[in-house]
PDB file of N, CA and C in Angstrom:
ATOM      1  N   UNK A   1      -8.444  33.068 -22.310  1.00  0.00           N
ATOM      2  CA  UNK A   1      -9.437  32.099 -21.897  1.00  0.00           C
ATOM      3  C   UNK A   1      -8.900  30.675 -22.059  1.00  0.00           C
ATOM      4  N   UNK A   2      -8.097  30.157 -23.521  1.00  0.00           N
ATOM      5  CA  UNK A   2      -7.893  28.903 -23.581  1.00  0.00           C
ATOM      6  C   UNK A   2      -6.822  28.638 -22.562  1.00  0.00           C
ATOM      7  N   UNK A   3      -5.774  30.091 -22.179  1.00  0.00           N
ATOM      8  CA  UNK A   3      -4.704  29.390 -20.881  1.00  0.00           C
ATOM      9  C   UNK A   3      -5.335  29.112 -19.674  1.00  0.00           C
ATOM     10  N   UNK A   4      -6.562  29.975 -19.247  1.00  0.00           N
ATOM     11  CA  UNK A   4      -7.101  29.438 -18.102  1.00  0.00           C
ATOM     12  C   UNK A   4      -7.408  27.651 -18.526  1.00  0.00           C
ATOM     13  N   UNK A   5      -8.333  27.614 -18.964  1.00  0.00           N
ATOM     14  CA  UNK A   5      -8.929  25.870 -19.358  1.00  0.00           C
ATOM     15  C   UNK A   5      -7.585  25.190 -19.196  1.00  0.00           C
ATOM     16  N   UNK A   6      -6.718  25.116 -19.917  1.00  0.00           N
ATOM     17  CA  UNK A   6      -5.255  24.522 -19.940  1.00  0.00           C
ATOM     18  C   UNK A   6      -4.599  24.457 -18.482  1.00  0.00           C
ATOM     19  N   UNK A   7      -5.111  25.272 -17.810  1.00  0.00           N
ATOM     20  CA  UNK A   7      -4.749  25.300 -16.217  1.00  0.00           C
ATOM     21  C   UNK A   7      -5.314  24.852 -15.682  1.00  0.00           C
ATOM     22  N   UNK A   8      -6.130  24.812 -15.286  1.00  0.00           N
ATOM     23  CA  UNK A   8      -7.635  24.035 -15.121  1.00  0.00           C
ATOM     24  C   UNK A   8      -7.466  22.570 -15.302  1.00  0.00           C
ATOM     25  N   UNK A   9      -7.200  22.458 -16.449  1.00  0.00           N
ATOM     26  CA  UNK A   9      -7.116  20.862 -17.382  1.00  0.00           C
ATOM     27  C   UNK A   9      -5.757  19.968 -16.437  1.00  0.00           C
ATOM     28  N   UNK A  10      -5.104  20.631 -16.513  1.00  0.00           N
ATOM     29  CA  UNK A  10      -3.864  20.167 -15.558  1.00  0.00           C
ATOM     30  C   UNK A  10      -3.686  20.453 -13.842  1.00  0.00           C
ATOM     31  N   UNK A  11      -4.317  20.843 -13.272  1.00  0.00           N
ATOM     32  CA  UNK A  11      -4.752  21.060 -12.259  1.00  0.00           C
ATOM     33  C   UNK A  11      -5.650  19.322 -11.710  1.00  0.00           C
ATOM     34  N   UNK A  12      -6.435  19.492 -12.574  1.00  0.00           N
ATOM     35  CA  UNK A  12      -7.122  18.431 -12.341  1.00  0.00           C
ATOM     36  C   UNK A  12      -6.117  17.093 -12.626  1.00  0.00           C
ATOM     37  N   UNK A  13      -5.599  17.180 -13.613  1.00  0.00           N
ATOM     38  CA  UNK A  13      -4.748  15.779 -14.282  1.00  0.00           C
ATOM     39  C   UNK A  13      -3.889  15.250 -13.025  1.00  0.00           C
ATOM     40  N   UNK A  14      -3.202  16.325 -12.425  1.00  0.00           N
ATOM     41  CA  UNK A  14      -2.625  16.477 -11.488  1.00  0.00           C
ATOM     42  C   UNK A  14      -3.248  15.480 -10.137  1.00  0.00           C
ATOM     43  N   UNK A  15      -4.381  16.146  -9.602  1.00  0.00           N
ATOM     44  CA  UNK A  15      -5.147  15.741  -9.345  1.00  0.00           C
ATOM     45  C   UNK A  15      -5.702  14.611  -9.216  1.00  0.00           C
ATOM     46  N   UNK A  16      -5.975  13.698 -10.192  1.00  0.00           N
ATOM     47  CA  UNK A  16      -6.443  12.655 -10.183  1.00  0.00           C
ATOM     48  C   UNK A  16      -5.132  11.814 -10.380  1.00  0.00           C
ATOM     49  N   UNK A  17      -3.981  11.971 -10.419  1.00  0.00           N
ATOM     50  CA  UNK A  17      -2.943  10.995 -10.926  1.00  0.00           C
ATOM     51  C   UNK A  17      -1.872  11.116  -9.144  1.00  0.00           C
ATOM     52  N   UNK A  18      -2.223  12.403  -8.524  1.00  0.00           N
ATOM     53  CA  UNK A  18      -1.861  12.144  -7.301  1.00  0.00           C
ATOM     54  C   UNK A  18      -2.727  11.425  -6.169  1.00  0.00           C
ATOM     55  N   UNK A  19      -4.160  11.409  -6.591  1.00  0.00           N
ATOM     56  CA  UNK A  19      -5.241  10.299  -6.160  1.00  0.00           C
ATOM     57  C   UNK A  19      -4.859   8.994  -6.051  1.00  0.00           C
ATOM     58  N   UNK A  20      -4.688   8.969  -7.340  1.00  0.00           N
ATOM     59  CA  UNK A  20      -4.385   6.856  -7.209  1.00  0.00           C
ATOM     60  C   UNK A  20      -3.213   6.785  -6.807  1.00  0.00           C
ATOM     61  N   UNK A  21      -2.115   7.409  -6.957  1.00  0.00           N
ATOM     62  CA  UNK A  21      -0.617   7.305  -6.331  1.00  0.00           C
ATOM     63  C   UNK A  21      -0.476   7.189  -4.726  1.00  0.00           C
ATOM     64  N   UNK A  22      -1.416   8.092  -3.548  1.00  0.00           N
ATOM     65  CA  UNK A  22      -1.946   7.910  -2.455  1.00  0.00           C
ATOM     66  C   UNK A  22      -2.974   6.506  -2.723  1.00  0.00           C
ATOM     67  N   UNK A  23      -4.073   6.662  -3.174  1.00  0.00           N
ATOM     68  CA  UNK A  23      -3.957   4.885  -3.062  1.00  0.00           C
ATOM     69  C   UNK A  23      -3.129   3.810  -3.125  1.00  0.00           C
ATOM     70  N   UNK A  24      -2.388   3.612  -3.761  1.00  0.00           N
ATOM     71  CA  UNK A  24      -1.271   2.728  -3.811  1.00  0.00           C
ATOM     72  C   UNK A  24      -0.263   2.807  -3.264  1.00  0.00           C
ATOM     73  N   UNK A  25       0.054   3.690  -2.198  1.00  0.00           N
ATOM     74  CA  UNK A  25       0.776   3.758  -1.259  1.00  0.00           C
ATOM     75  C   UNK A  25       0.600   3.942   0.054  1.00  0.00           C
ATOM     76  N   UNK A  26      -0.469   4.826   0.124  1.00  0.00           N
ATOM     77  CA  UNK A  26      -1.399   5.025   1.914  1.00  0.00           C
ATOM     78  C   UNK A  26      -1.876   3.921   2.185  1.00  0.00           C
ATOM     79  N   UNK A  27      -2.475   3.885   3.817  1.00  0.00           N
ATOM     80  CA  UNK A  27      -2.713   2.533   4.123  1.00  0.00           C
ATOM     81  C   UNK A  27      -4.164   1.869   3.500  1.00  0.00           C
ATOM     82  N   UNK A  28      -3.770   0.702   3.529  1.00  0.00           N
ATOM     83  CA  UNK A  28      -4.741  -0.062   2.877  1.00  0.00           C
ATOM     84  C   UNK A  28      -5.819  -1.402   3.744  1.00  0.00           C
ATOM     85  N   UNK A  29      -6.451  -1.855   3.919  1.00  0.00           N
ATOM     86  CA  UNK A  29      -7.194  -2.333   4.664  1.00  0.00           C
ATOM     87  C   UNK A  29      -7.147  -2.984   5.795  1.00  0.00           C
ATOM     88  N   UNK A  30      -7.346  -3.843   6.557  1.00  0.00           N
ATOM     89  CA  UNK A  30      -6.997  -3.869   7.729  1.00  0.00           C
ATOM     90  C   UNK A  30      -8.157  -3.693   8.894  1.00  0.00           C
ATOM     91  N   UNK A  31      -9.411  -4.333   8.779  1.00  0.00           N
ATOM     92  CA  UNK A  31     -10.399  -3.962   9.822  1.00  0.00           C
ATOM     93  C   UNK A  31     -10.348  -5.387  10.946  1.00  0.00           C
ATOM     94  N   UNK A  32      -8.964  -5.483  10.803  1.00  0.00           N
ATOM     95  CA  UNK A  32      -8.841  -6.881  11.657  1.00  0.00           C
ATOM     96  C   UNK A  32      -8.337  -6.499  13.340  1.00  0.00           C
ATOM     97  N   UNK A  33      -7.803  -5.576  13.153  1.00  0.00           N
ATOM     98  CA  UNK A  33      -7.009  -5.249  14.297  1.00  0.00           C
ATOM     99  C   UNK A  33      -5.723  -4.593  14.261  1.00  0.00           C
ATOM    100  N   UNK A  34      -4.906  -5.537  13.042  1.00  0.00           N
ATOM    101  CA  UNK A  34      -3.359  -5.418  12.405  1.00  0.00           C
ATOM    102  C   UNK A  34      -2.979  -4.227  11.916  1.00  0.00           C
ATOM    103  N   UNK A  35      -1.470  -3.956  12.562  1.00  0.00           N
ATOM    104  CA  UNK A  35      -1.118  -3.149  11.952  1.00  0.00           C
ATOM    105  C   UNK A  35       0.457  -2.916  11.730  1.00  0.00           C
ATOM    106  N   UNK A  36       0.985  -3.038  11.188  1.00  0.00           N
ATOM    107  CA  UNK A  36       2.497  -3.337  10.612  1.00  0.00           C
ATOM    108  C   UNK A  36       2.950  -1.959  10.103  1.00  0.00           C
ATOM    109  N   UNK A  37       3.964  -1.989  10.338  1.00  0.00           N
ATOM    110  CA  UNK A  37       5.085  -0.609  10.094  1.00  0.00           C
ATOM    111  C   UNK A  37       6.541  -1.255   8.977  1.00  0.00           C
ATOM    112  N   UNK A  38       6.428  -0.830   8.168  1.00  0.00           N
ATOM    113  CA  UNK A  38       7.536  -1.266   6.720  1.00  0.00           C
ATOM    114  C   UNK A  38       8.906  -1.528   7.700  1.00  0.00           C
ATOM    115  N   UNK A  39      10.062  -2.117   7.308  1.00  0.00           N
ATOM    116  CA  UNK A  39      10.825  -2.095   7.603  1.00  0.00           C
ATOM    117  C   UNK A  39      11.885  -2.042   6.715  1.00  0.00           C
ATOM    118  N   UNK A  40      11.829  -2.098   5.538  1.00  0.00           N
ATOM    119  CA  UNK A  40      12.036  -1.898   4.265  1.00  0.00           C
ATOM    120  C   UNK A  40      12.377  -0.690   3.791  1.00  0.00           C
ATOM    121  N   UNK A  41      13.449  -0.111   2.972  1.00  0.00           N
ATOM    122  CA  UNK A  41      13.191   0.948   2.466  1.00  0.00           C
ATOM    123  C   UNK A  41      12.112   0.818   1.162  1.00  0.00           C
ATOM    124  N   UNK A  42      11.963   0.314   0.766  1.00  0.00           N
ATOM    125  CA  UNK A  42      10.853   0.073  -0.270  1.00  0.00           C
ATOM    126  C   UNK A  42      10.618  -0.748  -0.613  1.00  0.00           C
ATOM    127  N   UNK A  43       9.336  -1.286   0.066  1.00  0.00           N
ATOM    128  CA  UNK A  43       8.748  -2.485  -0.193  1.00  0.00           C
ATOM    129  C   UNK A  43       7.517  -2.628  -1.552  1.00  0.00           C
ATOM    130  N   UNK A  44       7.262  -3.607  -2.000  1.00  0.00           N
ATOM    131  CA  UNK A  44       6.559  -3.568  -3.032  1.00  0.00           C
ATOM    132  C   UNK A  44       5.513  -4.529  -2.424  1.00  0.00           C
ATOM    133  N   UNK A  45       3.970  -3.828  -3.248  1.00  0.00           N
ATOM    134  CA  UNK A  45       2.706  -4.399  -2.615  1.00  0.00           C
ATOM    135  C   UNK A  45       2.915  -5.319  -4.120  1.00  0.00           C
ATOM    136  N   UNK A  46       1.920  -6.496  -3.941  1.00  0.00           N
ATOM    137  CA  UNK A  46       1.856  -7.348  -4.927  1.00  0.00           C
ATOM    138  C   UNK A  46       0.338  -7.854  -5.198  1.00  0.00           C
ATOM    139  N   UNK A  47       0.230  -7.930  -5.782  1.00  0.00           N
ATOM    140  CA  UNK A  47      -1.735  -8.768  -6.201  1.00  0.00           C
ATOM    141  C   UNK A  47      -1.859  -9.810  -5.535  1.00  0.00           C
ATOM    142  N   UNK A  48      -0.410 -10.550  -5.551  1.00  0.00           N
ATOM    143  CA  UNK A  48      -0.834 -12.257  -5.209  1.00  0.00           C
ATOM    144  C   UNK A  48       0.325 -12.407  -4.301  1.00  0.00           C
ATOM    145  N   UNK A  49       0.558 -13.676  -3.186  1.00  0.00           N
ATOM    146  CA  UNK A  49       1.251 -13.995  -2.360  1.00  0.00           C
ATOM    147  C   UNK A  49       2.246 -14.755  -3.160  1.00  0.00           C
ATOM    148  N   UNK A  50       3.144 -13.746  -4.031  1.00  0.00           N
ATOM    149  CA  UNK A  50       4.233 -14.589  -4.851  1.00  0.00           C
ATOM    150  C   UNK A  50       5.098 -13.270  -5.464  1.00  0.00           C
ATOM    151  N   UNK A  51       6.572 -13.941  -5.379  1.00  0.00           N
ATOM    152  CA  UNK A  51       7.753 -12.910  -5.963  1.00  0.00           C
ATOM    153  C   UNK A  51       7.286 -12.294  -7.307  1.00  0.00           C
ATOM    154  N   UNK A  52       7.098 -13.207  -7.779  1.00  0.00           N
ATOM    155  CA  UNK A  52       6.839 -12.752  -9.392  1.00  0.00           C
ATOM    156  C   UNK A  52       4.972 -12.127  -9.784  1.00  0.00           C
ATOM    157  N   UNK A  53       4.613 -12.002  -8.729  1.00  0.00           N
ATOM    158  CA  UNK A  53       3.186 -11.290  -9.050  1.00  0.00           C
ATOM    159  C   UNK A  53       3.214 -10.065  -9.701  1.00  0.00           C
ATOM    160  N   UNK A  54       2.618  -9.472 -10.090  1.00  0.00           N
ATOM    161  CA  UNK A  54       2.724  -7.800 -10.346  1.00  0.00           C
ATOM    162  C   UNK A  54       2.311  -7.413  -9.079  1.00  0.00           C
ATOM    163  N   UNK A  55       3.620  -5.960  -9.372  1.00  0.00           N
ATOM    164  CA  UNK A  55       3.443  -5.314  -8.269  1.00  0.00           C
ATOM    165  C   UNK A  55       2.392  -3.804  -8.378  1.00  0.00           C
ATOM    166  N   UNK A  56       1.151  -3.954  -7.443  1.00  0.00           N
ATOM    167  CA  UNK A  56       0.408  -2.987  -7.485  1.00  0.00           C
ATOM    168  C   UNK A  56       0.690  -1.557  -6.539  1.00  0.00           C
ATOM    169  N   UNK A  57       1.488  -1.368  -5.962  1.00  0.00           N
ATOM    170  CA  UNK A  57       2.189  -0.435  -4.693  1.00  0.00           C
ATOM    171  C   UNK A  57       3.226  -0.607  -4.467  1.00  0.00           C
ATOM    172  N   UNK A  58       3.474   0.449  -3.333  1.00  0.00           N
ATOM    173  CA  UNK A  58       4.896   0.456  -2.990  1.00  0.00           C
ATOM    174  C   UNK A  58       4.952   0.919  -1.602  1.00  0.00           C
ATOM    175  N   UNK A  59       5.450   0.777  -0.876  1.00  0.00           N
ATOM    176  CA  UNK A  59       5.494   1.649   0.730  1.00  0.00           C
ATOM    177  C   UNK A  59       6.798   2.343   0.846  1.00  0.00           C
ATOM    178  N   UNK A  60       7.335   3.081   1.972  1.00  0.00           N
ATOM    179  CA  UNK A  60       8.398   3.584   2.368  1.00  0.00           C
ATOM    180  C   UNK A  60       8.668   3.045   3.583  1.00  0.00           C
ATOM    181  N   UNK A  61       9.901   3.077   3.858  1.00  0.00           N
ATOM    182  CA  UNK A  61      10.738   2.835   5.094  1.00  0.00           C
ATOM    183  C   UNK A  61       9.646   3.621   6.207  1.00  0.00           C
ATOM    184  N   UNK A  62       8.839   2.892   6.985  1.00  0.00           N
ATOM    185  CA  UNK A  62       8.525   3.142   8.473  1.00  0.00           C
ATOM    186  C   UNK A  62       7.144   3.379   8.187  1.00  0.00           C
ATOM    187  N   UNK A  63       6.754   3.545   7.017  1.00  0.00           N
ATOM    188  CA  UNK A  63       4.734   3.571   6.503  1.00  0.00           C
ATOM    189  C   UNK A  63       4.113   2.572   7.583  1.00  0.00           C
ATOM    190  N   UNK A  64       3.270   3.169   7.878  1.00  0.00           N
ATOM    191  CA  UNK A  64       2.448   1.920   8.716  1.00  0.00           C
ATOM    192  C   UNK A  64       1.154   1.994   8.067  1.00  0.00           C
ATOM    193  N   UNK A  65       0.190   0.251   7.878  1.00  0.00           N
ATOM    194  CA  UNK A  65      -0.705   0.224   7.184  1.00  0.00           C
ATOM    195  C   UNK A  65      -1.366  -0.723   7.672  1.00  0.00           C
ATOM    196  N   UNK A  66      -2.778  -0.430   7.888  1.00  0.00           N
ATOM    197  CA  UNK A  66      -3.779  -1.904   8.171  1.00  0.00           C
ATOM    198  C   UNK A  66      -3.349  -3.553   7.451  1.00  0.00           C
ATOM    199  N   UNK A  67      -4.045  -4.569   8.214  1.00  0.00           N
ATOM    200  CA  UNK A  67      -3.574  -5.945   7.651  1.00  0.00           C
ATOM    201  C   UNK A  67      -3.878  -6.617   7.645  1.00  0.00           C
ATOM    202  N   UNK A  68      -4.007  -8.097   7.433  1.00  0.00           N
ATOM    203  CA  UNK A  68      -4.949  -8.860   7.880  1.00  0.00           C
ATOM    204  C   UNK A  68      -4.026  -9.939   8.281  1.00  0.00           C
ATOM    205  N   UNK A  69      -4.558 -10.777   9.379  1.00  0.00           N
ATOM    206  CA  UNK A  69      -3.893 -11.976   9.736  1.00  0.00           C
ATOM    207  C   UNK A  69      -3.659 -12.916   9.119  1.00  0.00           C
ATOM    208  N   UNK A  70      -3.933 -12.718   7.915  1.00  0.00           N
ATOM    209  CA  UNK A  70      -3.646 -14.294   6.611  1.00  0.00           C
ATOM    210  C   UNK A  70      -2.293 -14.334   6.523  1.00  0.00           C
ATOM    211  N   UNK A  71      -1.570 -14.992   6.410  1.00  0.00           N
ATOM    212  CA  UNK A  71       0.019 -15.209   5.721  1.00  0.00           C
ATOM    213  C   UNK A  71       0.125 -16.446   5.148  1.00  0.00           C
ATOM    214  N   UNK A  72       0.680 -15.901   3.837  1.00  0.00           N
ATOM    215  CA  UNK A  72       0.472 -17.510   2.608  1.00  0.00           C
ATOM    216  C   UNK A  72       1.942 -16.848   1.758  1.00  0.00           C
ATOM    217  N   UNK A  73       2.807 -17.911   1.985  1.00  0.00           N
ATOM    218  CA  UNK A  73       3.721 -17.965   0.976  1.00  0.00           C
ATOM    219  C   UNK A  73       5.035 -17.064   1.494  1.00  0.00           C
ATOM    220  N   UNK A  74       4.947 -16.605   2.864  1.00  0.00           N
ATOM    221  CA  UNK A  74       5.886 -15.899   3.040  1.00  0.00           C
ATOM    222  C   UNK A  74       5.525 -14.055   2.901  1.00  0.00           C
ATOM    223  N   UNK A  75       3.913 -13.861   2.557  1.00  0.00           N
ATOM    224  CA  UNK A  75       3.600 -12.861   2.172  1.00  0.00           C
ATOM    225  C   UNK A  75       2.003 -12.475   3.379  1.00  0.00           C
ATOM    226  N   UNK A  76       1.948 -11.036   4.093  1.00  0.00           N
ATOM    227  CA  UNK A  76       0.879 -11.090   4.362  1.00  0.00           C
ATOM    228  C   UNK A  76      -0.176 -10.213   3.805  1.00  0.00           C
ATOM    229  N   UNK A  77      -1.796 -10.784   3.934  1.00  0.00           N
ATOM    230  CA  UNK A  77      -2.176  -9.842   3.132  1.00  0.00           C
ATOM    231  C   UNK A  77      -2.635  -8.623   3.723  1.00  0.00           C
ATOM    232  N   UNK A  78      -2.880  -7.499   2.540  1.00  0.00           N
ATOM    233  CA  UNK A  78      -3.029  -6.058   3.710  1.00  0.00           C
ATOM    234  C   UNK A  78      -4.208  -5.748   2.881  1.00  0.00           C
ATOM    235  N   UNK A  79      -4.972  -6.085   2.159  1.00  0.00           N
ATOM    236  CA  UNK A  79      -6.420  -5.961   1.541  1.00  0.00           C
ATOM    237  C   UNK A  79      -6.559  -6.896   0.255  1.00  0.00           C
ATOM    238  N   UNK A  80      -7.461  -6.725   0.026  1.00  0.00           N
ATOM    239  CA  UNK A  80      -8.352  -7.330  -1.699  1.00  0.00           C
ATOM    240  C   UNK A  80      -6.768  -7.248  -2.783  1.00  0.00           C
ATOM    241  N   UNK A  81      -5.798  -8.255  -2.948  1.00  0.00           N
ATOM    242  CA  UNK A  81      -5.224  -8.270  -3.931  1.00  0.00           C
ATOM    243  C   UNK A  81      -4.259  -7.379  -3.467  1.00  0.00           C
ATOM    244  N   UNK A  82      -3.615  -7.078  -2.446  1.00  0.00           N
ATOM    245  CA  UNK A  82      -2.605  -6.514  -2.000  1.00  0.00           C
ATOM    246  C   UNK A  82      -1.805  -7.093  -0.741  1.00  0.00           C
ATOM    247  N   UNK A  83      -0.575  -7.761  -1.182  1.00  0.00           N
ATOM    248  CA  UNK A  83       0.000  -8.582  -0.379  1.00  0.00           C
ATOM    249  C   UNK A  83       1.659  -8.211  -0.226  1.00  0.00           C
ATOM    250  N   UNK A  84       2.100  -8.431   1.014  1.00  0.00           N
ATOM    251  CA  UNK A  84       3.372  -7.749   0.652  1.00  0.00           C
ATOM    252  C   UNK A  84       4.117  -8.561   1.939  1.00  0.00           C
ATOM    253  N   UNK A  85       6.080  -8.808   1.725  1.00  0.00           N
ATOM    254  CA  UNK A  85       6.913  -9.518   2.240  1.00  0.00           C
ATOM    255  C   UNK A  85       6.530  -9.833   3.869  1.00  0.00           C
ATOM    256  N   UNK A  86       6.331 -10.772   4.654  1.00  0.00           N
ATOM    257  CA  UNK A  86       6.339 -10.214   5.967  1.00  0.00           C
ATOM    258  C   UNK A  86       7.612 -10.279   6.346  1.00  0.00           C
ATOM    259  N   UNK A  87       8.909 -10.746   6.192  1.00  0.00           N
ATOM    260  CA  UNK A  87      10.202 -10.307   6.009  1.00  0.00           C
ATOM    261  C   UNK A  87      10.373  -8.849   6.521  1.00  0.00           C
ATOM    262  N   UNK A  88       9.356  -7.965   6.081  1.00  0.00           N
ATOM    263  CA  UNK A  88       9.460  -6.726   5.940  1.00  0.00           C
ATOM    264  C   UNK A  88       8.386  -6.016   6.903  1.00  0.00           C
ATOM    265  N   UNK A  89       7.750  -6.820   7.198  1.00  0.00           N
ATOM    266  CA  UNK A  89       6.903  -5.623   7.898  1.00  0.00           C
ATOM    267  C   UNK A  89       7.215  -6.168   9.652  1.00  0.00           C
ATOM    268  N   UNK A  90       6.535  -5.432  10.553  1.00  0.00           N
ATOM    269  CA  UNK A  90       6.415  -5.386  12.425  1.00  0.00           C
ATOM    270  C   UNK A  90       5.233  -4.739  12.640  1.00  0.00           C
ATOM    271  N   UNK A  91       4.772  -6.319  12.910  1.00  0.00           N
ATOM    272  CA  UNK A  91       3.329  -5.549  13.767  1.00  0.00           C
ATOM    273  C   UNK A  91       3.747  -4.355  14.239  1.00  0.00           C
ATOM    274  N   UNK A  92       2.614  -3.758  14.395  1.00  0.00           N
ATOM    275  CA  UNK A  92       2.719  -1.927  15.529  1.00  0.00           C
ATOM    276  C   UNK A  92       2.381  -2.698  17.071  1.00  0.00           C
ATOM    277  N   UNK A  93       3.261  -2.647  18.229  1.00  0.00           N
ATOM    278  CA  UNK A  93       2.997  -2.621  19.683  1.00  0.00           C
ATOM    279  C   UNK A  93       1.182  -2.500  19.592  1.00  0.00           C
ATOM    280  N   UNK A  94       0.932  -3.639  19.992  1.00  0.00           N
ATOM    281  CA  UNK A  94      -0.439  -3.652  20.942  1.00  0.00           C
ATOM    282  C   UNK A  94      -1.226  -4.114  19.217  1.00  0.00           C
ATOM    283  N   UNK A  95      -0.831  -4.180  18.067  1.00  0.00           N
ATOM    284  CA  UNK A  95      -1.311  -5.113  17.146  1.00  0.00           C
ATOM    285  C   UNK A  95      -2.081  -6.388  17.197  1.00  0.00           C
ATOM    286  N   UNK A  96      -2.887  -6.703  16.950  1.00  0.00           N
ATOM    287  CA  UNK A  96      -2.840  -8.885  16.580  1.00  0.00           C
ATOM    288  C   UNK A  96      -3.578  -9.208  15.417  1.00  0.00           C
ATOM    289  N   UNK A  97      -1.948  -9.290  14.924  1.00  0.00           N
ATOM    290  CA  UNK A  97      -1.708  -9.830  13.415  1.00  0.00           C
ATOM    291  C   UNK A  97      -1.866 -11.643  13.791  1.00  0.00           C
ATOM    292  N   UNK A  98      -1.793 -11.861  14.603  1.00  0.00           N
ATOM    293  CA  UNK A  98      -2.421 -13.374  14.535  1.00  0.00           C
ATOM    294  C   UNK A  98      -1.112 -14.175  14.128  1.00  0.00           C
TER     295      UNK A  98
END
């Protein structure tokens, strides 16, 4: 009985720790229109439009993710506290990132 629960217990842990990991990497907001494809092999999402922000995410080489037309600092934003290089990203064909 206690190995079932223990399976169970980690099943779930599992679970919820592959949850937020897809949040912080699947796409993220974007009800503007925008939509950008990484160009980066690994780009890092950031809180704030600055090198030294903490980084809250990460993308992969060719991820595509909603966006918004703001760009401040060399950075655009792609939701609430998630901002990342535009260096690095390409609108998607038929986009307007503005």
């Amino acid at each position: 009985m206690l190995i079932i629960i223990a399976v169970l217990a980690a099943i779930g842990i599992i679970y919820v720790m592959g949850a937020s990991k897809r949040a912080s990497e699947g796409a993220t907001g974007g009800s503007s229109g925008c939509k950008v494809t990484v160009t980066a092999d690994v780009l890092n999402v950031r809180a704030a439009p600055d090198v030294h922000s903490e980084i809250v995410g990460k993308f992969k080489q060719n991820a595509e993710t909603g966006a918004e037309p703001v760009v401040q600092n060399g950075f655009r934003k792609l939701a609430d506290s998630k901002w990342a290089a535009t260096d690095f990203l390409k609108p998607v064909d038929g986009a307007t990132c503005g």
